[in-house]
C-alpha atoms as a PDB file:
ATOM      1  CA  UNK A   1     166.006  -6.865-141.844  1.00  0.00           C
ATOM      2  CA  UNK A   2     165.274  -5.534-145.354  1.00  0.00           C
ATOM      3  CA  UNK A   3     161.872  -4.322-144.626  1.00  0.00           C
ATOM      4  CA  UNK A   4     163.310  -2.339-141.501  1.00  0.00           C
ATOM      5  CA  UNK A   5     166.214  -1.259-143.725  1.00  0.00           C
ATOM      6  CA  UNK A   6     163.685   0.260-145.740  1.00  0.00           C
ATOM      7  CA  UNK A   7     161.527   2.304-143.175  1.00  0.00           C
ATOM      8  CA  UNK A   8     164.410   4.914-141.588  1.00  0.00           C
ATOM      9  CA  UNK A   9     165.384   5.801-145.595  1.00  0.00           C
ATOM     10  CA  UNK A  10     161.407   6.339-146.084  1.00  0.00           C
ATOM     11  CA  UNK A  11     159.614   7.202-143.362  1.00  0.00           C
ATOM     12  CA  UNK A  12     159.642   9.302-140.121  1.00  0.00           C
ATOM     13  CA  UNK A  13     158.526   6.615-137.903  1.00  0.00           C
ATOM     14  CA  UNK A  14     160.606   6.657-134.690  1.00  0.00           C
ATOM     15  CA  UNK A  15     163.258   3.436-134.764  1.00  0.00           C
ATOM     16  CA  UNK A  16     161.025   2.309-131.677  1.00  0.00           C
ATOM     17  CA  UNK A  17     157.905   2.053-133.563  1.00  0.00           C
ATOM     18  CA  UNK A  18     160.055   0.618-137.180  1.00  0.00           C
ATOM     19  CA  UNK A  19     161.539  -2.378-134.420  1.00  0.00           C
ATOM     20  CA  UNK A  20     157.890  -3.661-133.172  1.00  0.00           C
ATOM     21  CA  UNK A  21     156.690  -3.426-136.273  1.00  0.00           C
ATOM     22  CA  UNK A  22     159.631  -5.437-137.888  1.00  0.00           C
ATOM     23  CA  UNK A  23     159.526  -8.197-135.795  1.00  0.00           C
ATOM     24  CA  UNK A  24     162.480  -6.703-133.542  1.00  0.00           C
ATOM     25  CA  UNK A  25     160.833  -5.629-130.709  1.00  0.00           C
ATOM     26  CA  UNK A  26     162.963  -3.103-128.914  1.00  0.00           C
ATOM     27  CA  UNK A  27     164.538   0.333-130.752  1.00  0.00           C
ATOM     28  CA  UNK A  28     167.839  -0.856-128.578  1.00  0.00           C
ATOM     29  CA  UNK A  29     167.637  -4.358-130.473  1.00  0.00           C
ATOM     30  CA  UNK A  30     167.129  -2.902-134.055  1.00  0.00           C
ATOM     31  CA  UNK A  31     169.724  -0.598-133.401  1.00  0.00           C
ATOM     32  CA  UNK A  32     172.493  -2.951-132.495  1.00  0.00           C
ATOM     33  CA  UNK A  33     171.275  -5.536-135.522  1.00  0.00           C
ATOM     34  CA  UNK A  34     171.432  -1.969-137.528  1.00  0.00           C
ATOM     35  CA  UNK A  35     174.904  -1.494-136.315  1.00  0.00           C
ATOM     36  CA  UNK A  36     175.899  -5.051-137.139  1.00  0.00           C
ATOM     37  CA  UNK A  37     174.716  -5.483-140.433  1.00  0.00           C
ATOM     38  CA  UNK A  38     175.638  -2.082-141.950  1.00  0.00           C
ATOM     39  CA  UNK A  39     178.101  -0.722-139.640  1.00  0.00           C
ATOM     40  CA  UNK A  40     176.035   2.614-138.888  1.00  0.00           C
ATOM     41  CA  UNK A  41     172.857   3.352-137.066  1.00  0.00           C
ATOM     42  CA  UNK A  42     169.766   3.865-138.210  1.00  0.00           C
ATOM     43  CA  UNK A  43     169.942   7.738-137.759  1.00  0.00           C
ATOM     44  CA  UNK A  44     173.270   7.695-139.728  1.00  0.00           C
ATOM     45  CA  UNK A  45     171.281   5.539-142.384  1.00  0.00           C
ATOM     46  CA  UNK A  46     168.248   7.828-142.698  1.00  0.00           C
ATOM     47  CA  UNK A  47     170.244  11.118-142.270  1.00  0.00           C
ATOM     48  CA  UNK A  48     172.433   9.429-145.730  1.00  0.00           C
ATOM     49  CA  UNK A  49     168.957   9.509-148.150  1.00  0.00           C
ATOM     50  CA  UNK A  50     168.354  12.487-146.551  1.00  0.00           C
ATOM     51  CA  UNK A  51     170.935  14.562-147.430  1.00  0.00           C
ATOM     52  CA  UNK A  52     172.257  15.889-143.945  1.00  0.00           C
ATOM     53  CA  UNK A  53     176.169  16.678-144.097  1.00  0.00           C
ATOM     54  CA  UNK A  54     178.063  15.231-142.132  1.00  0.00           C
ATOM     55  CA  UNK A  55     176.007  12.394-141.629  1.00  0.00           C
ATOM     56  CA  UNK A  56     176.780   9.858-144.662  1.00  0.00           C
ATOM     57  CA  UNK A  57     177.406   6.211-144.605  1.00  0.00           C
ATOM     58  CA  UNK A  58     181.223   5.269-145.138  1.00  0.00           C
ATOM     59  CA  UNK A  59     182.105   3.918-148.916  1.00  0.00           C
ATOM     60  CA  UNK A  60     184.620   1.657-147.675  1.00  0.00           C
END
């Protein structure tokens, strides 16, 4: 999980591409281990180093 933690917050690779290249296979699994581990998705996590209002991962 860290190194596909990384990718959204770095790259533009699409979460599709990020999962079969993190050992995840599927977008739909990497989004749902996403979801578990950090409560968001990984367009909520990349939109939060991005700077895109609205968009910004919870401080609780």
């Amino acid at each position: 999980m860290p190194h596909a933690r990384r990718l959204p917050a770095r790259t533009d690779e699409p979460v599709d591409r990020i999962a079969s290249g993190s050992g995840f296979g599927t977008g739909t699994a990497l989004r749902r281990h996403f979801r578990e581990a950090l409560g968001v998705s990984p367009r909520a996590y990349r939109n939060t180093f991005r700077g895109v209002p609205g968009d910004r991962l919870s401080a609780d």
